[in-house]
N, C-alpha and C. Protein backbone atom coordinates (compact mmCIF):
# COMPACT_ATOMS: atom_id res chain seq x y z
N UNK A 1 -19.97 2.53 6.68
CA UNK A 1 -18.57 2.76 6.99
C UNK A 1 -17.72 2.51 5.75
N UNK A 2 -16.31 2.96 5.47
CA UNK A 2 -16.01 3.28 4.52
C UNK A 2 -14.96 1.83 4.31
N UNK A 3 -14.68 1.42 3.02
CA UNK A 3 -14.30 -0.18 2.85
C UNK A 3 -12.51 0.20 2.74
N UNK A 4 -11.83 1.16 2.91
CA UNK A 4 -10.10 1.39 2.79
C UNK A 4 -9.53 0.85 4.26
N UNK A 5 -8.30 0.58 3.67
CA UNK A 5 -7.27 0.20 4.81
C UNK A 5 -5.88 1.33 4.54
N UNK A 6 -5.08 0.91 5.52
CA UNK A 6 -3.73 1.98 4.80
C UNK A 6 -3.22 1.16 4.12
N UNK A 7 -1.49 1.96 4.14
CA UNK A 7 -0.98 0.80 2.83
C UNK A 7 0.12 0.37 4.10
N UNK A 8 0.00 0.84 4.97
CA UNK A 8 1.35 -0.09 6.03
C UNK A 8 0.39 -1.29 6.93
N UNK A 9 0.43 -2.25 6.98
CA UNK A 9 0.34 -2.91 8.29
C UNK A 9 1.12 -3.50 9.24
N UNK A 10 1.96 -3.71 8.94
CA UNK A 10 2.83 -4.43 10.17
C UNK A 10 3.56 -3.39 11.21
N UNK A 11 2.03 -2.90 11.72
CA UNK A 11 2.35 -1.68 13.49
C UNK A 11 1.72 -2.29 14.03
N UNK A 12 2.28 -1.76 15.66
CA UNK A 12 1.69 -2.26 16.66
C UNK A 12 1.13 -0.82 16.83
N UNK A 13 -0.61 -1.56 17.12
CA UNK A 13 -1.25 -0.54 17.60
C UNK A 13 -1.51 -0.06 19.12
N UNK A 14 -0.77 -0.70 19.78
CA UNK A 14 -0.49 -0.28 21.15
C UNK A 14 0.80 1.16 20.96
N UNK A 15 1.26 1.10 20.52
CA UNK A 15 2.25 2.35 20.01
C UNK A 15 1.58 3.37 19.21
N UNK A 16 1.41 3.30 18.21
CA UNK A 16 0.90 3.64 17.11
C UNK A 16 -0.54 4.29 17.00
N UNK A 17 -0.33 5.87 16.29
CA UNK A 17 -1.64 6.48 16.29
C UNK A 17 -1.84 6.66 14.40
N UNK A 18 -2.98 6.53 13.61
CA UNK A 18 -3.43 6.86 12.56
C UNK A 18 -4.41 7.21 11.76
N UNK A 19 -3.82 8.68 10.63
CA UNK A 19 -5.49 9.62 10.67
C UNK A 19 -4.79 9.48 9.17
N UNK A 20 -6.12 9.57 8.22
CA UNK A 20 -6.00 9.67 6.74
C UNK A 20 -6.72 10.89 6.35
N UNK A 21 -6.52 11.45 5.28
CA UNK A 21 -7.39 12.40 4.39
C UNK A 21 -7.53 11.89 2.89
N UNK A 22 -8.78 11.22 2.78
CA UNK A 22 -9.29 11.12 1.71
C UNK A 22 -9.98 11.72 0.68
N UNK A 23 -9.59 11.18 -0.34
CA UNK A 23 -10.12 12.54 -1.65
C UNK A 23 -9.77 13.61 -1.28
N UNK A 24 -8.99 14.44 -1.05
CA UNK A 24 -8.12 15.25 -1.06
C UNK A 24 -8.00 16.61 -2.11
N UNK A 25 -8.55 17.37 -2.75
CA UNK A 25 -8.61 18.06 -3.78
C UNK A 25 -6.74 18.85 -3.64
N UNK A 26 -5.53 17.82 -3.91
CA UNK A 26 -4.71 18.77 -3.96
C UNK A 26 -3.90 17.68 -4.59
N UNK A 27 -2.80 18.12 -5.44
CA UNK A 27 -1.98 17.19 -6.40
C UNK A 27 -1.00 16.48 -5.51
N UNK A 28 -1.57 15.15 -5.87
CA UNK A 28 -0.89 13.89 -5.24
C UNK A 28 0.84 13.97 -5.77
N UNK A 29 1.53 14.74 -6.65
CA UNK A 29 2.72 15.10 -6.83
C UNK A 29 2.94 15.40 -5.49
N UNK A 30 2.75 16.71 -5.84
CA UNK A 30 3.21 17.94 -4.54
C UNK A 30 3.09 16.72 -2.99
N UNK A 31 1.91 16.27 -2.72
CA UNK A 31 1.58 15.68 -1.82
C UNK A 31 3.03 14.47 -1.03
N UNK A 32 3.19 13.79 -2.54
CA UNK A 32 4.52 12.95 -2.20
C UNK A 32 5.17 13.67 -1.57
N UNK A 33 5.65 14.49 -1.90
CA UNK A 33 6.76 15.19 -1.84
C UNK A 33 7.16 15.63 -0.66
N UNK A 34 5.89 16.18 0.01
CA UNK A 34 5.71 16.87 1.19
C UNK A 34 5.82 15.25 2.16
N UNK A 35 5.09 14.41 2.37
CA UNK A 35 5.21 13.06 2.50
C UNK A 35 6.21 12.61 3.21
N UNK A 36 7.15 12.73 1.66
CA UNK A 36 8.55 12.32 1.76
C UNK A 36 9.30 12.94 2.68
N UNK A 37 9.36 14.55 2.93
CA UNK A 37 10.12 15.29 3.71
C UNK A 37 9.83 15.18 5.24
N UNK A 38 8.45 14.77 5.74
CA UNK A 38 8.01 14.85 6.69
C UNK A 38 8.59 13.50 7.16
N UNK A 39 8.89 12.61 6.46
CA UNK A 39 8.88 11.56 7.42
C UNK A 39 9.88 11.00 8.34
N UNK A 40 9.77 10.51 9.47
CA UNK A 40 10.91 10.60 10.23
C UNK A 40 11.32 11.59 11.12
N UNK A 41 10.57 12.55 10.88
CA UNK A 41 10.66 14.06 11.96
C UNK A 41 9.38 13.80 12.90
N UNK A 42 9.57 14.57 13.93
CA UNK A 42 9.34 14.37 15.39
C UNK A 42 7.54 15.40 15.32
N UNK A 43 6.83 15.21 16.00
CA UNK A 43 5.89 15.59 15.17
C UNK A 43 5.73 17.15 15.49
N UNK A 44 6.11 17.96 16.72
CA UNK A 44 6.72 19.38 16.56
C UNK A 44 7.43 19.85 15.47
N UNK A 45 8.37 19.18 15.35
CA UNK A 45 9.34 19.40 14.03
C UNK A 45 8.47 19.63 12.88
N UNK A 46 7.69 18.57 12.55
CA UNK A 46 6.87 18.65 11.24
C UNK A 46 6.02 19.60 11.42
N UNK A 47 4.79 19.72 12.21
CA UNK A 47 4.08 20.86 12.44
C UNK A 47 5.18 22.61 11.74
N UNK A 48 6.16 22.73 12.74
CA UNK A 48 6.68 24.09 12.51
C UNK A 48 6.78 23.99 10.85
N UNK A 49 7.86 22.60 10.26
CA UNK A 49 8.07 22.81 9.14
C UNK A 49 6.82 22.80 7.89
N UNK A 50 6.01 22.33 7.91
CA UNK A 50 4.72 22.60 7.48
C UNK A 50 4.34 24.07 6.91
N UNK A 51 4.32 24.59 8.76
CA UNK A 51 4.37 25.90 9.01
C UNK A 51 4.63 26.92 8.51
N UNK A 52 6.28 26.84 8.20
CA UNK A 52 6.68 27.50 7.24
C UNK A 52 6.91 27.45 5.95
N UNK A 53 6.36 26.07 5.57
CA UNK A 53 6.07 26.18 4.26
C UNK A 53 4.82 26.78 3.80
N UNK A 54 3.66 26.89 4.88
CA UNK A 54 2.41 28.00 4.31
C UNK A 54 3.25 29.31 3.99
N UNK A 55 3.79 29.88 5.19
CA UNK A 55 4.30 30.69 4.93
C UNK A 55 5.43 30.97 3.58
N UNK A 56 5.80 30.34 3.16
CA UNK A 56 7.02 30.16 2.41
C UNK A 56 8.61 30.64 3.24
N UNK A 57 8.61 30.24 4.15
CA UNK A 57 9.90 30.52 4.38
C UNK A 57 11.17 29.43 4.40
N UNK A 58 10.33 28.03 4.05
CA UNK A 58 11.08 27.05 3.70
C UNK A 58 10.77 26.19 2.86
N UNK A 59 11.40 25.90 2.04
CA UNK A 59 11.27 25.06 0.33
C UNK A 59 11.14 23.87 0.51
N UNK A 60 10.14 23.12 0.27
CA UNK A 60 10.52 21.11 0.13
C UNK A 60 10.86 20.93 -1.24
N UNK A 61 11.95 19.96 -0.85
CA UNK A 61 13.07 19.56 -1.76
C UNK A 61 11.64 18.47 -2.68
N UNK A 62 12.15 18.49 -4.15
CA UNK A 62 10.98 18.13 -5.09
C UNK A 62 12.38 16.94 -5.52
N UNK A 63 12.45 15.70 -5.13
CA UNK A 63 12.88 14.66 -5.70
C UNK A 63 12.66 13.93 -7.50
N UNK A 64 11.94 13.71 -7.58
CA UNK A 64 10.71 12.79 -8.41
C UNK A 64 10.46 13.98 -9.39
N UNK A 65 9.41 14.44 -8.94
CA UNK A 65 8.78 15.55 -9.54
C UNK A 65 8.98 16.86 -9.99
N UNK A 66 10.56 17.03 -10.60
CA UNK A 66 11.02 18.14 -10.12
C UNK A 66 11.06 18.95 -11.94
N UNK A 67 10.61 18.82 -12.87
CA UNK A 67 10.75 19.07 -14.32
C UNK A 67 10.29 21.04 -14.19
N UNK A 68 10.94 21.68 -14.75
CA UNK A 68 10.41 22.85 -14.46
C UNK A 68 10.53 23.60 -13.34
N UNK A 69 10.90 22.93 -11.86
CA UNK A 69 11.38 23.50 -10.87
C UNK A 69 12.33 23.84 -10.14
N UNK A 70 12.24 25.13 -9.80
CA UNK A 70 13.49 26.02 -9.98
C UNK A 70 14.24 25.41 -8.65
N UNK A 71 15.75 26.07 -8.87
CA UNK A 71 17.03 25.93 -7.27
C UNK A 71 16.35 26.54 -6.56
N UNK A 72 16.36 26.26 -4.91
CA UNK A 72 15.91 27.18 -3.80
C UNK A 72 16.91 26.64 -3.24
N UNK A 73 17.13 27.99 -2.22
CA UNK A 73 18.40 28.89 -1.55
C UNK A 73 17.78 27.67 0.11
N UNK A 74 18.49 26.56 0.49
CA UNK A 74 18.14 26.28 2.27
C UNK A 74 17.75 24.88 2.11
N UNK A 75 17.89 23.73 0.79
CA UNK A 75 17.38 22.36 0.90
C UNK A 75 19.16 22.00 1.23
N UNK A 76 18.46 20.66 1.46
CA UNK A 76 19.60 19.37 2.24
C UNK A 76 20.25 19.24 1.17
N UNK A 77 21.52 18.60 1.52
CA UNK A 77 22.51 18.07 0.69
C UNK A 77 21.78 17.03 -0.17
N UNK A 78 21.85 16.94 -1.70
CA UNK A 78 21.44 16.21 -2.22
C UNK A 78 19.96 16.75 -2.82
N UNK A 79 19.20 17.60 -2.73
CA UNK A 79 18.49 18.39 -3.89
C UNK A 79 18.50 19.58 -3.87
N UNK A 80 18.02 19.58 -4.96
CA UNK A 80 18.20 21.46 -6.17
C UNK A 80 17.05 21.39 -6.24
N UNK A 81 16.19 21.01 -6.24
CA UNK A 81 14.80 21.63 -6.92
C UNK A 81 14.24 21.63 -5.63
N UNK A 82 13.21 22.77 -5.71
CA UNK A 82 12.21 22.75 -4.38
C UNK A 82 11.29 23.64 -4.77
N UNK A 83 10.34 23.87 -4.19
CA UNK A 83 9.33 24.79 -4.25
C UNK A 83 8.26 24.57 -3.14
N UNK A 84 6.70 25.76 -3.24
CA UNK A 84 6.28 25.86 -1.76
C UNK A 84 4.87 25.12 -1.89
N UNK A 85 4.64 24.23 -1.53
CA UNK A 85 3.34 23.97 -1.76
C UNK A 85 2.57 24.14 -0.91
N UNK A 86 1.65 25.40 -0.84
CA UNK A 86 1.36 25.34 0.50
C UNK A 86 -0.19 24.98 0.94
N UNK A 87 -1.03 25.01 -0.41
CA UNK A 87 -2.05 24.05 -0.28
C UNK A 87 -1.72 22.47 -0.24
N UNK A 88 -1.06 22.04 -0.39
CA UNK A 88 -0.94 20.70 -0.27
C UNK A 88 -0.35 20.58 1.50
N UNK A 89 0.58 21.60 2.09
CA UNK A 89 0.73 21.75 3.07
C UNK A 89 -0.24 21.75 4.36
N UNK A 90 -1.31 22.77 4.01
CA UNK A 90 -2.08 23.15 5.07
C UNK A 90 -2.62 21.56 5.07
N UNK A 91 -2.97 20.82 4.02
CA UNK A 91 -4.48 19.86 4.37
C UNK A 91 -3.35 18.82 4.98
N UNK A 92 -1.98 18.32 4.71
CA UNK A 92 -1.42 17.92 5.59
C UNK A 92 -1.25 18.36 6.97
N UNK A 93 -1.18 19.14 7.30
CA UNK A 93 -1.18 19.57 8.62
C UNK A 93 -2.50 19.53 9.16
N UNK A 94 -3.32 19.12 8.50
CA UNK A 94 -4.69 19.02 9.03
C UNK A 94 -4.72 17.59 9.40
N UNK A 95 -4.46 17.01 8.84
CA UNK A 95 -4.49 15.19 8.82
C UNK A 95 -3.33 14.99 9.95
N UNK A 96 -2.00 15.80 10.07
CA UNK A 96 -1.43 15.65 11.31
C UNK A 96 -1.73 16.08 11.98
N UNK A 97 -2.44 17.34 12.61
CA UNK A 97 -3.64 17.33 13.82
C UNK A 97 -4.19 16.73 14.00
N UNK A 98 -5.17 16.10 13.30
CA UNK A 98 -6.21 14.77 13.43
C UNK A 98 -5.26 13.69 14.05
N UNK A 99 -4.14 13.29 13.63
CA UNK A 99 -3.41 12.09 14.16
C UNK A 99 -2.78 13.08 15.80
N UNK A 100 -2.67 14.02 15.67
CA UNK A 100 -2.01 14.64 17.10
C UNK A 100 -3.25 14.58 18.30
N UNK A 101 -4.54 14.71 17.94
CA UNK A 101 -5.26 14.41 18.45
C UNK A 101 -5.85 13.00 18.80
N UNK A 102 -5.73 12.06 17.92
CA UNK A 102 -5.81 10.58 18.32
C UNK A 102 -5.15 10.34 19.57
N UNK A 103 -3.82 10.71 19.38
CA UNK A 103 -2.77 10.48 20.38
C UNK A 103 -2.84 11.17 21.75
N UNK A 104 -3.57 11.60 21.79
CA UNK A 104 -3.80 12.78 22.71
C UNK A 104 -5.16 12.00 23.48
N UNK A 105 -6.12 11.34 22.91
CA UNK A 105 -7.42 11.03 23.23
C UNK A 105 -6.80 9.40 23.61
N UNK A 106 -5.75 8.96 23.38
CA UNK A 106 -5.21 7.52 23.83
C UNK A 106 -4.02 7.77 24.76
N UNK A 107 -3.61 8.84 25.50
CA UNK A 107 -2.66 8.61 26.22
C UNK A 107 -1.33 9.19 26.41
N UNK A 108 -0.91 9.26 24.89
CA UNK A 108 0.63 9.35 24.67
C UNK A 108 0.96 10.66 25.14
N UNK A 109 2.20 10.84 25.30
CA UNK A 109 3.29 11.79 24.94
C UNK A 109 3.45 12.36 23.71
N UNK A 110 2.76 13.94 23.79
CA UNK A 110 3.07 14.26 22.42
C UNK A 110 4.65 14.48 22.43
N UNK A 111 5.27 14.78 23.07
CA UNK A 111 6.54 15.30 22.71
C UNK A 111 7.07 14.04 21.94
N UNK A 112 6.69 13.13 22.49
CA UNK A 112 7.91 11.97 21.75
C UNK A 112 7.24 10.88 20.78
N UNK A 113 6.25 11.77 19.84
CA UNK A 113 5.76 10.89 19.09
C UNK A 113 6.66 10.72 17.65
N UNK A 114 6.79 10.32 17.12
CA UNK A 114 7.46 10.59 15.29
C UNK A 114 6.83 10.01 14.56
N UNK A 115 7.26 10.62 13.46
CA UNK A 115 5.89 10.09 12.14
C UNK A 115 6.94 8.97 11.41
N UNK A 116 6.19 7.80 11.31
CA UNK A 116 6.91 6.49 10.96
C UNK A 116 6.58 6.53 9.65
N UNK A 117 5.02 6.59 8.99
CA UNK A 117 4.92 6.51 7.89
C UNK A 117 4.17 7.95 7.25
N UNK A 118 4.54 8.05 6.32
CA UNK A 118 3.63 8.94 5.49
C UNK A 118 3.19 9.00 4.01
N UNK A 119 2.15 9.07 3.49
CA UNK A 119 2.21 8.74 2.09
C UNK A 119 1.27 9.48 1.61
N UNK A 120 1.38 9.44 0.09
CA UNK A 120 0.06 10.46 -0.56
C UNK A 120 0.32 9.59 -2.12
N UNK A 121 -0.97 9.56 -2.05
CA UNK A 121 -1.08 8.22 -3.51
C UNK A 121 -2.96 9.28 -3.82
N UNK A 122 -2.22 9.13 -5.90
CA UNK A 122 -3.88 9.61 -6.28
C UNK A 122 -5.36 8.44 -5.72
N UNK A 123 -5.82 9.44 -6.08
CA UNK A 123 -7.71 8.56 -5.72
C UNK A 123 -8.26 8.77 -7.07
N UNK A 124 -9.45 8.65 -6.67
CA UNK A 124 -10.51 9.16 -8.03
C UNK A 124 -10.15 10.41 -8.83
N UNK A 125 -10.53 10.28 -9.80
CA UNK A 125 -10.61 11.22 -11.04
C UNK A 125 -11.94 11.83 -10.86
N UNK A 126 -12.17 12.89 -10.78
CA UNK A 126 -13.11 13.88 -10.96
C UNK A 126 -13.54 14.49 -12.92
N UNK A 127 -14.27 13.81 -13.54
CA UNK A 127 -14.14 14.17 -14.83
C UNK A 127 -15.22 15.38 -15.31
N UNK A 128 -14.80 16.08 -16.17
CA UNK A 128 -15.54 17.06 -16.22
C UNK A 128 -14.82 17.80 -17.96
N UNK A 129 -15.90 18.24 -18.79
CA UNK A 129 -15.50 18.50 -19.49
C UNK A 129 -15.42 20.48 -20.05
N UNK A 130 -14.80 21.16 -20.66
CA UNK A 130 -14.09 21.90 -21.28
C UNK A 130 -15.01 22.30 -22.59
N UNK A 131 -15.90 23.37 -22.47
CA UNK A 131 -16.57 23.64 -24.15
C UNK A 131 -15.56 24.21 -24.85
N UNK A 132 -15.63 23.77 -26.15
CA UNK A 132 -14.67 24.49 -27.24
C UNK A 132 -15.51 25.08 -28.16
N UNK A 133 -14.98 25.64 -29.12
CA UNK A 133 -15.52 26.79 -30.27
C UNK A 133 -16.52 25.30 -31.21
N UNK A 134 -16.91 25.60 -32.11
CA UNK A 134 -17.76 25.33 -33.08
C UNK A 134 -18.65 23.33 -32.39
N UNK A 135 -18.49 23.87 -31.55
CA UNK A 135 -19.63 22.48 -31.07
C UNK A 135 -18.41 21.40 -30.14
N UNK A 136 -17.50 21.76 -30.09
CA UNK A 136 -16.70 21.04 -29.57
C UNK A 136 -16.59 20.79 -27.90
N UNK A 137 -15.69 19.70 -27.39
CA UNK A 137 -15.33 19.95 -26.11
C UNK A 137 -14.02 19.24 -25.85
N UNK A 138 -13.34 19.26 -24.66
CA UNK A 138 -12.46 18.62 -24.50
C UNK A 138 -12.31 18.09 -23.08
N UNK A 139 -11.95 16.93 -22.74
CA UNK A 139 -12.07 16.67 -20.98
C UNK A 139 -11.61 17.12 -20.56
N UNK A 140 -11.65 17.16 -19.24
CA UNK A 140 -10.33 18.16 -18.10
C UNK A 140 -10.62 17.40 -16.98
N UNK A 141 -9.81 16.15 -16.13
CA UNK A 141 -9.44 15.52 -15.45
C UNK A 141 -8.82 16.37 -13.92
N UNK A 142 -9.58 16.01 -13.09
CA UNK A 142 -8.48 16.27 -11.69
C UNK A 142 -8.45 15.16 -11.11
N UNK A 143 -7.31 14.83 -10.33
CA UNK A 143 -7.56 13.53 -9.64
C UNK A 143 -7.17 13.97 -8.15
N UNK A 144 -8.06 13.66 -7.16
CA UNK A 144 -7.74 13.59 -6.17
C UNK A 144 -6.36 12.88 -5.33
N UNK A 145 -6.31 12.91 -4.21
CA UNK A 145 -5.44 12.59 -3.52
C UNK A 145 -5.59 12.07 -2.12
N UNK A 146 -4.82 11.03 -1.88
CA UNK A 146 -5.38 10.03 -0.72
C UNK A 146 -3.91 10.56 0.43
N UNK A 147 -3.83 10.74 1.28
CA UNK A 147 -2.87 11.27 2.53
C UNK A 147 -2.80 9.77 3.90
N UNK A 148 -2.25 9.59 4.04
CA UNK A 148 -1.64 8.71 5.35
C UNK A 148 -0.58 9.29 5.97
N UNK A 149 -0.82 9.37 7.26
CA UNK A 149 0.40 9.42 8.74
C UNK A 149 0.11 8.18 9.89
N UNK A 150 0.97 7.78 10.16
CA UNK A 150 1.49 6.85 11.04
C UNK A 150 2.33 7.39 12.15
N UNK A 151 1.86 7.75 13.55
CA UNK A 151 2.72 8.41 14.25
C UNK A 151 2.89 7.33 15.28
N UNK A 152 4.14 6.94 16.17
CA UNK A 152 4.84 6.02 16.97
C UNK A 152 5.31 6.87 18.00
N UNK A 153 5.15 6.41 18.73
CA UNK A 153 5.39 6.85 20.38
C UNK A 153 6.98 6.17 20.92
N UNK A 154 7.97 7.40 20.56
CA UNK A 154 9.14 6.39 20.83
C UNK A 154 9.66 6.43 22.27
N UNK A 155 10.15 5.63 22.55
CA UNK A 155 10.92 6.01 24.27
C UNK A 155 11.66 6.68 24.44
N UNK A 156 11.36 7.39 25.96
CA UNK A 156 11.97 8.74 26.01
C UNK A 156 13.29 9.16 26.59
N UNK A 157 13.86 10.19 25.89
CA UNK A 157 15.56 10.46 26.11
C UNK A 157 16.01 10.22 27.75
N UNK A 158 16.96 9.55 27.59
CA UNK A 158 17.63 9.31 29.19
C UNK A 158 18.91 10.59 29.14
């Protein structure tokens, strides 16, 4: 069995459902990012918006990471940069199925679950090197990416 924990603990796991994706082959940038936007939305909400970010029909706002990336036309007050990531998208939406399904196999209400935490932090380096001309080489580094969701079962609208 595998020796990781998340990086939140103080949930109650009587509320609380949680699915990770480890090693991850997709840039832990982009990953934040997406992370960041998701969190706090209702987990329909996130699904669609996901959604249409495979599709590209909606931009996540690039905080942090934004050097080189262009204005898009539909982010929130407060960023200019966005762009579509939509491999980093799909494998999130995979890891929030996996957690939609926890929740599902314990009980809850999907309608009224929300995502409390979310995070994407690098993992391992994958090293591998690059032949060059006259005997040479050069490394070429990927680093994986580690994914967390935390979904909470909140009480329901009166």
């Amino acid at each position: 069995m595998p020796k990781w924990g998340y990086s939140i603990t103080d949930i109650d796991p009587e509320k609380t459902v949680k699915a990770s994706g480890r090693e991850v082959r997709v840039s832990h940038k982009a990953a934040r990012e997406v992370c960041q936007t998701i969190k706090g939305m209702m987990l329909d909400e996130a699904k669609t918006f996901l959604q249409d970010v495979i599709k590209k029909k909606k931009p996540v706002p690039f905080r942090r990471f934004k050097k080189k990336a262009g204005h898009r036309h539909g982010l929130e007050k407060g960023a200019f940069a966005g762009r579509y990531p939509a491999k980093v998208a799909s494998h999130i939406l995979k890891v929030l199925e996996n957690a939609e399904a926890n929740a599902e196999f314990r009980g809850f209400d999907l309608e009224n679950l929300r995502i409390i935490h979310a995070s994407a932090y690098p993992g391992m380096k994958i090293k591998r090197f690059t032949f060059r001309a006259m005997g040479r080489s050069t490394p070429k580094h990927q680093t994986l990416s580690h994914i967390e969701l935390i979904l909470q079962q909140t009480e329901e609208k009166t």
